[in-house]
Protein backbone atom coordinates (compact mmCIF):
# COMPACT_ATOMS: atom_id res chain seq x y z
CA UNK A 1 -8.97 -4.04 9.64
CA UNK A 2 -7.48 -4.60 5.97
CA UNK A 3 -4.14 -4.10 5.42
CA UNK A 4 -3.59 -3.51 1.59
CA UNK A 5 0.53 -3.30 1.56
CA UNK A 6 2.24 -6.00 3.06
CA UNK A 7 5.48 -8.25 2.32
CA UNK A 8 4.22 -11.48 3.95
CA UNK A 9 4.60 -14.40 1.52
CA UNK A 10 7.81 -15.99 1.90
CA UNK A 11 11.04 -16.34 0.16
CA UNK A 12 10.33 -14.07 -2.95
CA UNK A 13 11.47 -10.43 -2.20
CA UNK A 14 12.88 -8.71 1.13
CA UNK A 15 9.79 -10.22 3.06
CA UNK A 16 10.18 -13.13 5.35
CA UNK A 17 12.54 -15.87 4.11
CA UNK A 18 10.56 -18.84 5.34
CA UNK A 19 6.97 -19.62 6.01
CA UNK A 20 7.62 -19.93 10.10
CA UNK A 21 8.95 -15.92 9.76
CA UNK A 22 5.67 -15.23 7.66
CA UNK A 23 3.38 -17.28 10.27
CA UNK A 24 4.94 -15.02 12.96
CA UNK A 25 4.24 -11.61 10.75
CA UNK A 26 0.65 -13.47 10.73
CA UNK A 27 -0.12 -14.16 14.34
CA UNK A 28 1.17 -10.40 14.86
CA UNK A 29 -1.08 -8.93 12.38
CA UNK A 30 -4.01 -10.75 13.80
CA UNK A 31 -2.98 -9.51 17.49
CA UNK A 32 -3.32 -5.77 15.79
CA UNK A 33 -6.71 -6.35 14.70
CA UNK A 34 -6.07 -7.03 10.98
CA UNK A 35 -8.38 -9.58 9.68
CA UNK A 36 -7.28 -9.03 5.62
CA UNK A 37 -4.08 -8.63 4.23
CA UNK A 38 -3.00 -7.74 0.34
CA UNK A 39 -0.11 -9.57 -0.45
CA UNK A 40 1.75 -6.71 -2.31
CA UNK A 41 5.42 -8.89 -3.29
CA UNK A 42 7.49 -5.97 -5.23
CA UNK A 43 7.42 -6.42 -8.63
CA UNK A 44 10.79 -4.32 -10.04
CA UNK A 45 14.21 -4.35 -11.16
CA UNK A 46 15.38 -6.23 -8.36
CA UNK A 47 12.37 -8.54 -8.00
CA UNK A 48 10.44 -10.08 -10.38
CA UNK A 49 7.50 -11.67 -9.24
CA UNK A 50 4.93 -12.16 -11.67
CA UNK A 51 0.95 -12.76 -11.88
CA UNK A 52 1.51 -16.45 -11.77
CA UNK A 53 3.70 -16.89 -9.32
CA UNK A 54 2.19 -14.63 -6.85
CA UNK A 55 -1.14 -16.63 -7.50
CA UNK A 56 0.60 -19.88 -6.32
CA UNK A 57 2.30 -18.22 -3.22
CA UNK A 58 -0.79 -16.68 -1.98
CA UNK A 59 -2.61 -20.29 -2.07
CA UNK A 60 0.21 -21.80 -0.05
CA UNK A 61 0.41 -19.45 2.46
CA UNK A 62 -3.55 -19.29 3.14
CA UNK A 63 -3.47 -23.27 3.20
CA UNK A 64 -0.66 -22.81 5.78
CA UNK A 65 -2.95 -20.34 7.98
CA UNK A 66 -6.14 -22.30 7.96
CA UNK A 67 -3.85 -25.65 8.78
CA UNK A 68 -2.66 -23.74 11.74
CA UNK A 69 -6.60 -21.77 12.72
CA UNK A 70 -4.81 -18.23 12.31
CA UNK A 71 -8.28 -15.88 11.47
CA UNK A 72 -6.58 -14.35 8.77
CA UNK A 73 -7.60 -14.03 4.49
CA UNK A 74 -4.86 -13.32 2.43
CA UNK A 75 -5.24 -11.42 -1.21
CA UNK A 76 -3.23 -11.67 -4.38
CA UNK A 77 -1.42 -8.04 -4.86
CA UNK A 78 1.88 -6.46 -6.30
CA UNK A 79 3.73 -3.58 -4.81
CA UNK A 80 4.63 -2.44 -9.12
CA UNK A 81 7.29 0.24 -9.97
CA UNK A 82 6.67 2.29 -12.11
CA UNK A 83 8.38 2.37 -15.28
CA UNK A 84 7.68 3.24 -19.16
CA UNK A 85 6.93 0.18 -20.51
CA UNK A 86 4.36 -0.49 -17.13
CA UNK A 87 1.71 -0.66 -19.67
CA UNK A 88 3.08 -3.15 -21.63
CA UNK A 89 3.24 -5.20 -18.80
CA UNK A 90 -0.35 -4.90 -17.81
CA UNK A 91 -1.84 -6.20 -21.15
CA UNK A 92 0.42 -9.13 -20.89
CA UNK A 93 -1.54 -9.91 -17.99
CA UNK A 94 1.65 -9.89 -15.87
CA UNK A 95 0.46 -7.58 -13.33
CA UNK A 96 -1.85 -8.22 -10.23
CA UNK A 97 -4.23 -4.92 -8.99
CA UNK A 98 -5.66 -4.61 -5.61
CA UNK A 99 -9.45 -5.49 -6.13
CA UNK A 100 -11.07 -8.29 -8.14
CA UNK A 101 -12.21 -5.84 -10.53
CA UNK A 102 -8.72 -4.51 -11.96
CA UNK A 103 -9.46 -1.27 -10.78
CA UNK A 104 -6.83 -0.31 -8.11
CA UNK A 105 -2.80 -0.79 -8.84
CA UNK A 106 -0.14 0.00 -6.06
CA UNK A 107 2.27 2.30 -7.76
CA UNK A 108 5.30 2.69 -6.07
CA UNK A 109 7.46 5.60 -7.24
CA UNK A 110 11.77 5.47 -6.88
CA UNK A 111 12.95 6.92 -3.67
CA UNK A 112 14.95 9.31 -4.30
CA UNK A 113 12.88 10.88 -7.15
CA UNK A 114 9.26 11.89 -9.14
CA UNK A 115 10.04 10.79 -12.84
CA UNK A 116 8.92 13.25 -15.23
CA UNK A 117 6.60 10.40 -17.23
CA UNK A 118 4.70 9.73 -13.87
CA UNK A 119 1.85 12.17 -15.13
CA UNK A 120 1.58 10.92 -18.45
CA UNK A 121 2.37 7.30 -17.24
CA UNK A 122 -0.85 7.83 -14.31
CA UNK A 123 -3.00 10.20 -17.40
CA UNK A 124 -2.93 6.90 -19.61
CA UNK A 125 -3.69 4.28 -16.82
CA UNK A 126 -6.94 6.67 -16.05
CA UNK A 127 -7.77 6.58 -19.81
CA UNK A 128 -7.57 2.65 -19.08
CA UNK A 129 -10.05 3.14 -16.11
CA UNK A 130 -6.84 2.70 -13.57
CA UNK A 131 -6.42 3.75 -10.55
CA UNK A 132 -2.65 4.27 -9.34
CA UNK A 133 -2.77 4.09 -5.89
CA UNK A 134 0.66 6.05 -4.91
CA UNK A 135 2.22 4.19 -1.83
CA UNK A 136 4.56 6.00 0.71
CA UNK A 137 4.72 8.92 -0.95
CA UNK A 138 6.15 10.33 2.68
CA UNK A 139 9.54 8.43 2.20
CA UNK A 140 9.68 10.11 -1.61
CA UNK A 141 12.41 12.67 -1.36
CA UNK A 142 10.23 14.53 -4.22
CA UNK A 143 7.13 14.42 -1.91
CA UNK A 144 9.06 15.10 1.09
CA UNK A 145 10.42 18.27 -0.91
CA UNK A 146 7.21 19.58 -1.72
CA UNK A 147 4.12 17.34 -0.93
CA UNK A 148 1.51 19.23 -2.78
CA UNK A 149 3.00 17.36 -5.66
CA UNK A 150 0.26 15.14 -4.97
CA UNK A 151 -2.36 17.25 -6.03
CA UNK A 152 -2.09 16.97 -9.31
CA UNK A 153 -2.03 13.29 -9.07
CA UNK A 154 -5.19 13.33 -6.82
CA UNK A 155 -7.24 15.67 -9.11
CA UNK A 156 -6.49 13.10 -12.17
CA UNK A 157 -8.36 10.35 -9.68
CA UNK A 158 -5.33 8.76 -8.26
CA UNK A 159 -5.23 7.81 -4.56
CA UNK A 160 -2.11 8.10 -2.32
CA UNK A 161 -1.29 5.87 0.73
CA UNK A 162 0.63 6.09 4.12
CA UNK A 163 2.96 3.93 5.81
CA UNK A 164 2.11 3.04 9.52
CA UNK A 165 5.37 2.97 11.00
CA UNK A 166 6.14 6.40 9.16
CA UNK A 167 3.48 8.19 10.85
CA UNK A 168 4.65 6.12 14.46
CA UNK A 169 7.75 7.43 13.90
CA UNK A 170 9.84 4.79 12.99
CA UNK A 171 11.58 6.79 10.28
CA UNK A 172 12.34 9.79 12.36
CA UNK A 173 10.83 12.83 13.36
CA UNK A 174 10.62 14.75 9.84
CA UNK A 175 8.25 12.00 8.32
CA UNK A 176 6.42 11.59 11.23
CA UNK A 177 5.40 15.18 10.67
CA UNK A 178 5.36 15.09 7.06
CA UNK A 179 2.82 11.96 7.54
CA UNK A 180 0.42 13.94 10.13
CA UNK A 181 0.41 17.09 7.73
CA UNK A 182 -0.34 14.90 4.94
CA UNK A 183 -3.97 13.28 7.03
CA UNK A 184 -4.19 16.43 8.05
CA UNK A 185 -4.73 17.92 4.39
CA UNK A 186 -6.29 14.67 3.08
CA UNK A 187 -3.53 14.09 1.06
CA UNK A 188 -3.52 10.55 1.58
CA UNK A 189 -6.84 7.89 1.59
CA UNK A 190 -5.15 5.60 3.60
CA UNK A 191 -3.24 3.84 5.94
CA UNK A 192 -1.60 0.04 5.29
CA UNK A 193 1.73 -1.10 7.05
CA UNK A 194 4.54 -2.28 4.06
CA UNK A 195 5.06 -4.65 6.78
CA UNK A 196 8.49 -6.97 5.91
CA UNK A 197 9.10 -8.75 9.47
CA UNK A 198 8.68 -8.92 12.83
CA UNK A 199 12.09 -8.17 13.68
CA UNK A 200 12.70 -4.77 11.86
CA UNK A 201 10.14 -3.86 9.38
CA UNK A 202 6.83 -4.54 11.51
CA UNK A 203 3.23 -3.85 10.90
CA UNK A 204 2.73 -0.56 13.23
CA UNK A 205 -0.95 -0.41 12.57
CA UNK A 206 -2.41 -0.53 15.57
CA UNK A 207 -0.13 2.25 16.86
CA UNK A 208 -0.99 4.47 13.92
CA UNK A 209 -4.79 4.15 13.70
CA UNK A 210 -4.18 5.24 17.95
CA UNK A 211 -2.27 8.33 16.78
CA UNK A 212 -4.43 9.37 13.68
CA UNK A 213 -7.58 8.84 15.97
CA UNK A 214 -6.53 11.14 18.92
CA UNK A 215 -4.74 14.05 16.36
CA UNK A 216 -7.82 14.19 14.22
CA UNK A 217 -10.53 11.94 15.08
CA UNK A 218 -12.09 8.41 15.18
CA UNK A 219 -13.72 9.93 11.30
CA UNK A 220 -10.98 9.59 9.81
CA UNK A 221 -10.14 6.13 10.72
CA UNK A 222 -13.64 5.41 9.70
CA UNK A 223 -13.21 6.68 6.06
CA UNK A 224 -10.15 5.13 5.86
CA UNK A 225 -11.04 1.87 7.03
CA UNK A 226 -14.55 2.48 4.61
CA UNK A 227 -11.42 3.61 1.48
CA UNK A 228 -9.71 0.26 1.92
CA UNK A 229 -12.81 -1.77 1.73
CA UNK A 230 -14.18 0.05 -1.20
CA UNK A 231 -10.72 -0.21 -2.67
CA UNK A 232 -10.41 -4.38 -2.01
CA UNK A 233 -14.50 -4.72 -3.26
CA UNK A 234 -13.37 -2.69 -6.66
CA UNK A 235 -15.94 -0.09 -5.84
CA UNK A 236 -15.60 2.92 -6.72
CA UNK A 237 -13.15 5.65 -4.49
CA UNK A 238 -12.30 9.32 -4.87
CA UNK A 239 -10.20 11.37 -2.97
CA UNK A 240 -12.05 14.18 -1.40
CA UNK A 241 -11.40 17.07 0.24
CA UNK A 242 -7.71 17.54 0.18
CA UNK A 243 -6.37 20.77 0.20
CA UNK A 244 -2.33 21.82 -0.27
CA UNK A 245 -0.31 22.13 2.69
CA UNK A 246 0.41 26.38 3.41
């Protein structure tokens, strides 16, 4: 299993402060049957953690992991905000995608809102040949108002991606059925766990692949599990057959 969102390198956002709390997310993650994890650090207003430095804290941790045997490869990510001058930011090489190919970027969105640039923000990345991959929209009040937002996103080749523990109910009962309607309708790709720390902010995957498998079939777990390898090899991934929510 790949996990492609999760806050495990230590000490440089609201992840794990030291490298014994991110050995412990690592030993759990393992247990759950991930074997791959994107290191997706946020890379905002309140956290700056740039291409370099994220390069340097992946390599530490992995050395760390394969001193200790844990079966687990780590991958250089960013969780980005969005924000106008995003594109700025990616031709000053300052910004870290999801695959080796540049392809795939983690876009997360503000919480409490959709900005009106997103569209022409996500229409120029797909000039640029990027894909926005739209994480958690569930736990975007704008999404959470009306998810078929995301269609226009997904028609413009834009991917979206669910949180585990929103779907295993961590976050109540609203967004665990906001998160089911949303597999349901295809309007998400994929599953990863924006996993912070063992103590409140845990992985959840194993609990949500269980849940998504008996509500709508092992299929889907397959194509999902197919979307985030396709996604981490830089190959090529479209949404497909999503449909709005009635």
């Amino acid at each position: 299993m790949i996990d492609l969102h999760c806050h495990i390198l230590p000490g440089i956002d609201d992840g794990p402060k030291t490298v014994k709390e991110s050995i412990a997310m690592a030993e759990e993650a393992v247990r759950q049957g991930i074997t791959h994890i994107l290191c997706t650090p946020h890379h905002n207003q309140r956290f700056t953690n740039e291409k370099a430095d994220v390069l340097l804290a992946v390599e530490d941790l992995q050395k760390e992991l394969d001193r200790q045997s844990i079966p687990l490869t780590l991958f250089e990510g960013q969780e980005v905000r969005i924000k106008s001058n995003l594109i700025d930011e990616i031709k000053s090489d300052k910004i870290l995608f999801a695959d080796v190919a540049d392809r795939y970027l983690l876009a997360e969105l503000p919480t409490n809102s959709i900005p009106e640039y997103t569209e022409s923000l996500f229409y120029e990345l797909r000039q640029m040949g990027i894909v926005p991959i739209i994480v958690h929209p569930e736990r975007n009040r704008g999404f959470q108002e009306s998810p078929n937002l995301l269609l226009p996103y997904l028609n413009m080749g834009c991917l979206a991606q669910l949180t585990a523990p929103s779907i295993a109910g961590v976050y109540g009962k609203q967004i665990k059925k906001l998160s089911e309607e949303l597999v349901q309708h295809r309007l998400v790709q994929m599953i990863a766990s924006d996993a912070h720390s063992r103590k409140d902010r845990d992985f959840y995957m194993e609990k949500a692949y269980s849940i998504v498998e008996k509500k709508f079939g092992s299929t889907v777990i397959e194509e999902m599990d197919q979307v985030t390898r396709d996604i981490i090899n830089g190959e090529q991934v479209h949404a497909k057959d999503f449909r709005p929510i009635v």
